[in-house]
C-alpha atoms as a PDB file:
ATOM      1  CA  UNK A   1      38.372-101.375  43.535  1.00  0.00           C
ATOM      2  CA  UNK A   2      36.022-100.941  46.452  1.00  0.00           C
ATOM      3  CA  UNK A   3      32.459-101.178  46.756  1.00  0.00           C
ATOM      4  CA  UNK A   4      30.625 -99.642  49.659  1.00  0.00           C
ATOM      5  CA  UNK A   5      27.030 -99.304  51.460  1.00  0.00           C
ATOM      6  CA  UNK A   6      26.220 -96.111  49.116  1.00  0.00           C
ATOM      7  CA  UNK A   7      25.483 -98.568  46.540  1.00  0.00           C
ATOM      8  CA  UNK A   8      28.463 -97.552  44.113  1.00  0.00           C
ATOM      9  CA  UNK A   9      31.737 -99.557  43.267  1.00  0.00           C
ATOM     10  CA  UNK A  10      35.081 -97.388  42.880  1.00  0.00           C
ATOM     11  CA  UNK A  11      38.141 -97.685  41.080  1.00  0.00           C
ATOM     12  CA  UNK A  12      41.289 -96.262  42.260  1.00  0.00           C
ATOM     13  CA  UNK A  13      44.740 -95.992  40.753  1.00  0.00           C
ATOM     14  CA  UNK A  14      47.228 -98.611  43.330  1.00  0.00           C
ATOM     15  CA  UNK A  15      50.023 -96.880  42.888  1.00  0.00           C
ATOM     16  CA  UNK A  16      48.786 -92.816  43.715  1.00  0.00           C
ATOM     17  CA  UNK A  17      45.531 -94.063  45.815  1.00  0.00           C
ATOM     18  CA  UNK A  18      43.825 -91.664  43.129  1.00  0.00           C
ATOM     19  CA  UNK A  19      40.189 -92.367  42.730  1.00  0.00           C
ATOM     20  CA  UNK A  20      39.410 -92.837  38.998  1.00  0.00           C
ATOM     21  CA  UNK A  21      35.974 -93.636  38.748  1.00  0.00           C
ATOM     22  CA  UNK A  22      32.709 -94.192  40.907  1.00  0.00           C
ATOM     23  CA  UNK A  23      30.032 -96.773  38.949  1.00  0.00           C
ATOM     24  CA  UNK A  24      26.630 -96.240  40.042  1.00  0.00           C
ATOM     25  CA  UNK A  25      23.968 -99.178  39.184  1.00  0.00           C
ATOM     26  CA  UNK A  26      22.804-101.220  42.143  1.00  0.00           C
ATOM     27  CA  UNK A  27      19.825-100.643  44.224  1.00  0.00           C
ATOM     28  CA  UNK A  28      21.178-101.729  47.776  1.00  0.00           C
ATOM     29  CA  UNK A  29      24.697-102.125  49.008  1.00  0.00           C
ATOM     30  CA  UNK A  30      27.649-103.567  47.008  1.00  0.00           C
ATOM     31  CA  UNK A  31      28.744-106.385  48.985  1.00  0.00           C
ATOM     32  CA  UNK A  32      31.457-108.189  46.545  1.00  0.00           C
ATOM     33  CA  UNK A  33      33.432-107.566  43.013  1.00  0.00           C
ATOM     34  CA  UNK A  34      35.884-108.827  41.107  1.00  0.00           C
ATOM     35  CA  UNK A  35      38.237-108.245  38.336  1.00  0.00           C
ATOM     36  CA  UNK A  36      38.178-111.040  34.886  1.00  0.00           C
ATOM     37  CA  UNK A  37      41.215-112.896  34.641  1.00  0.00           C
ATOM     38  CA  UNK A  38      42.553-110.657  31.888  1.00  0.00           C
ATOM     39  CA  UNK A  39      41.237-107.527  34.054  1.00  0.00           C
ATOM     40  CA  UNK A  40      39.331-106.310  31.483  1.00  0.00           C
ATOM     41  CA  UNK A  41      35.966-106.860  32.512  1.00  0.00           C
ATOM     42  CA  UNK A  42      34.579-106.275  36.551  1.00  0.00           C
ATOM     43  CA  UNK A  43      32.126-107.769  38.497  1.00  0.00           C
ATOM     44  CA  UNK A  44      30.064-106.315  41.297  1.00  0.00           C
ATOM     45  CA  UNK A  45      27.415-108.578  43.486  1.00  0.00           C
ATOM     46  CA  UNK A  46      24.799-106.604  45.331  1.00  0.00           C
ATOM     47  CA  UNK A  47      22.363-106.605  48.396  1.00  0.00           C
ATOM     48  CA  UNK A  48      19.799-105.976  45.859  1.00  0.00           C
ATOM     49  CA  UNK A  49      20.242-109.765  44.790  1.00  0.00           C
ATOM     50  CA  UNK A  50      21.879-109.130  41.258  1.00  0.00           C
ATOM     51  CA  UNK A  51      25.114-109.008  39.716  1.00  0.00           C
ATOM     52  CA  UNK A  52      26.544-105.891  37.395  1.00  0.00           C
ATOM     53  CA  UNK A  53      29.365-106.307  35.101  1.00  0.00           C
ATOM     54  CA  UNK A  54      31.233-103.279  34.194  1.00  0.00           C
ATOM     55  CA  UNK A  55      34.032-102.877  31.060  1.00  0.00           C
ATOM     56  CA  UNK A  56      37.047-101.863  33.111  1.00  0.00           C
ATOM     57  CA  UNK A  57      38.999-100.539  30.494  1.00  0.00           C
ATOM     58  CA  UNK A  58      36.518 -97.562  29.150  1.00  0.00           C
ATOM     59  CA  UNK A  59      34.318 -98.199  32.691  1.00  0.00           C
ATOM     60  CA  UNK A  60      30.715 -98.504  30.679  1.00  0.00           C
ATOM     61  CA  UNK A  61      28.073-101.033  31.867  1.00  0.00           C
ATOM     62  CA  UNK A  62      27.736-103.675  30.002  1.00  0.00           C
ATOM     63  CA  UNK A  63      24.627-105.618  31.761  1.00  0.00           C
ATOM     64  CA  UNK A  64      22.982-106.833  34.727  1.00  0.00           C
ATOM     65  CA  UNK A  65      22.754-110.397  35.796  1.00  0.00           C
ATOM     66  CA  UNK A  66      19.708-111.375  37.680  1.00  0.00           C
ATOM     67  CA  UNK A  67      18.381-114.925  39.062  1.00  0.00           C
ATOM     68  CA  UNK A  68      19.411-114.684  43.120  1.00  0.00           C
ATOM     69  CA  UNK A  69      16.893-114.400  45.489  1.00  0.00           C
ATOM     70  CA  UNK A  70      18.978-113.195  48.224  1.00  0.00           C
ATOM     71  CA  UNK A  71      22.250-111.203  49.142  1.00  0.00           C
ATOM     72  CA  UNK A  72      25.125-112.322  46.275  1.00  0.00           C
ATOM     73  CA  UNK A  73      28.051-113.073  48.733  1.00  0.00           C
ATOM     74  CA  UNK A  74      30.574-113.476  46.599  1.00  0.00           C
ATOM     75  CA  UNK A  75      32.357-113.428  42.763  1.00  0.00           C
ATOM     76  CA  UNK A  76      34.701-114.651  40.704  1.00  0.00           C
ATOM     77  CA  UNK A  77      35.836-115.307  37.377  1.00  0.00           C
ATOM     78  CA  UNK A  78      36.833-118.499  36.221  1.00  0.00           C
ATOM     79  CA  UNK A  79      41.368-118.882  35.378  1.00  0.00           C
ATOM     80  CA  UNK A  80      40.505-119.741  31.703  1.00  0.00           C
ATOM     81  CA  UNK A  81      37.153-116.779  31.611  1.00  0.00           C
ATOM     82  CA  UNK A  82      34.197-119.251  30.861  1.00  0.00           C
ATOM     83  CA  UNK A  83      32.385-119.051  33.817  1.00  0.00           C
ATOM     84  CA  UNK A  84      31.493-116.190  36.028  1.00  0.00           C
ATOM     85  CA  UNK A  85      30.621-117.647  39.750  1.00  0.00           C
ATOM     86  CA  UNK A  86      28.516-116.290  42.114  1.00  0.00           C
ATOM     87  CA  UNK A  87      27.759-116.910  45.767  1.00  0.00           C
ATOM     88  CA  UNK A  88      24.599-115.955  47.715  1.00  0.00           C
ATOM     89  CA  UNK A  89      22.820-116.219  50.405  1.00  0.00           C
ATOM     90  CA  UNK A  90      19.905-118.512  48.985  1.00  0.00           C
ATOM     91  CA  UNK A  91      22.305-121.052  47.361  1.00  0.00           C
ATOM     92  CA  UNK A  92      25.654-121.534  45.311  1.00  0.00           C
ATOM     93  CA  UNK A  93      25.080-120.490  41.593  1.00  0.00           C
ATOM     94  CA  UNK A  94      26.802-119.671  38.125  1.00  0.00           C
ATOM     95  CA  UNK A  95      26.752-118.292  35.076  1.00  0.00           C
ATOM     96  CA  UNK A  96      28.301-120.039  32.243  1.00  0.00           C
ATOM     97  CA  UNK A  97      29.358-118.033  29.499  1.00  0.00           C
ATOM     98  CA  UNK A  98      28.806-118.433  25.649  1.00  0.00           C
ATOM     99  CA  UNK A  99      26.321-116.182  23.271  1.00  0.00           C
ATOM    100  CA  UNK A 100      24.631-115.866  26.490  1.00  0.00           C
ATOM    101  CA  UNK A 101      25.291-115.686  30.189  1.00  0.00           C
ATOM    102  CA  UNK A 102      22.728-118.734  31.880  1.00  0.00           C
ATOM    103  CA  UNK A 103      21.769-117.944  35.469  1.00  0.00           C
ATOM    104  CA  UNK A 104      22.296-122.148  36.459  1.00  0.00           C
ATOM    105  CA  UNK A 105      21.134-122.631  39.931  1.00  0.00           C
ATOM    106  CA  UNK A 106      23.107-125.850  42.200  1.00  0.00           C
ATOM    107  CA  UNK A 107      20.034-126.840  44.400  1.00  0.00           C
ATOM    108  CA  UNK A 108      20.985-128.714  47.692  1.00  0.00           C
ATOM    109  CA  UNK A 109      20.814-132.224  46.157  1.00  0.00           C
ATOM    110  CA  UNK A 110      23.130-131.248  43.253  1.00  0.00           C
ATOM    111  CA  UNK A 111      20.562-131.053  40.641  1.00  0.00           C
ATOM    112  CA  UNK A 112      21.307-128.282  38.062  1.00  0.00           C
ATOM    113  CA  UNK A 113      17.990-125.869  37.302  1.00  0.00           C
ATOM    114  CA  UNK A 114      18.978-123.545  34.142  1.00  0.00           C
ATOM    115  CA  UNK A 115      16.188-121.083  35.309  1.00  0.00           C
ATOM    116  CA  UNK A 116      16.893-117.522  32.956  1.00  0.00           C
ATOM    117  CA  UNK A 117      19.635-116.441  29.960  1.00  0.00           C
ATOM    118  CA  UNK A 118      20.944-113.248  29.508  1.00  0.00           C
ATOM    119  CA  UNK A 119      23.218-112.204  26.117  1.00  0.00           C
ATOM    120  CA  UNK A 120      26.564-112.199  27.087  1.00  0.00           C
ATOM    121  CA  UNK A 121      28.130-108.313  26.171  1.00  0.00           C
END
């Protein structure tokens, strides 16, 4: 997987070097993604301040995450799947999982802000 300054994230088969699939979405550059622990959901984080997640099995959107209010940094997936973390520019944040994805915002003092919810696909 590779995401690049054209704003599109691409999948490519490891073993050939094939490309598979190009998924278009964000607005500005994609500037992070990551696979789930059970690789069968993606995550891309954006210049455009968002997160995308993407099924990687059939490659369909699923949603956009929104809530940063800067450049998201960086992504990953929690071992156990439950929590989707996201790094950006204007502070640490993440999205716990359940019914719905909450945007929860760590402010410099440690306080948690649940600002937003999105459903969970």
């Amino acid at each position: 997987m590779s995401g690049s300054e054209d704003k599109t994230l691409k999948l490519w088969d490891a073993l050939s070097g094939a490309h598979l699939k190009t998924l278009p979405g964000h607005l500005k550059f994609i500037s992070c993604a990551a696979f789930s622990p059970d690789s069968t959901r993606i995550v891309s984080g954006s210049g455009d301040n968002t997160l995308q997640l993407w099924d990687a099995l059939s490659r369909a959107y699923l949603n956009t995450l929104t809530g940063h209010s800067d450049v998201v940094e960086s992504v990953i997936f929690s071992p156990d799947d439950t929590q989707l973390v996201s790094g950006s520019r204007d502070k640490t944040s993440a999205w716990k999982s359940g019914p719905v994805w909450s945007f929860v915002q760590i402010s410099q003092d440690r306080d948690w802000d649940q600002s937003s919810q999105v459903e969970r696909p």
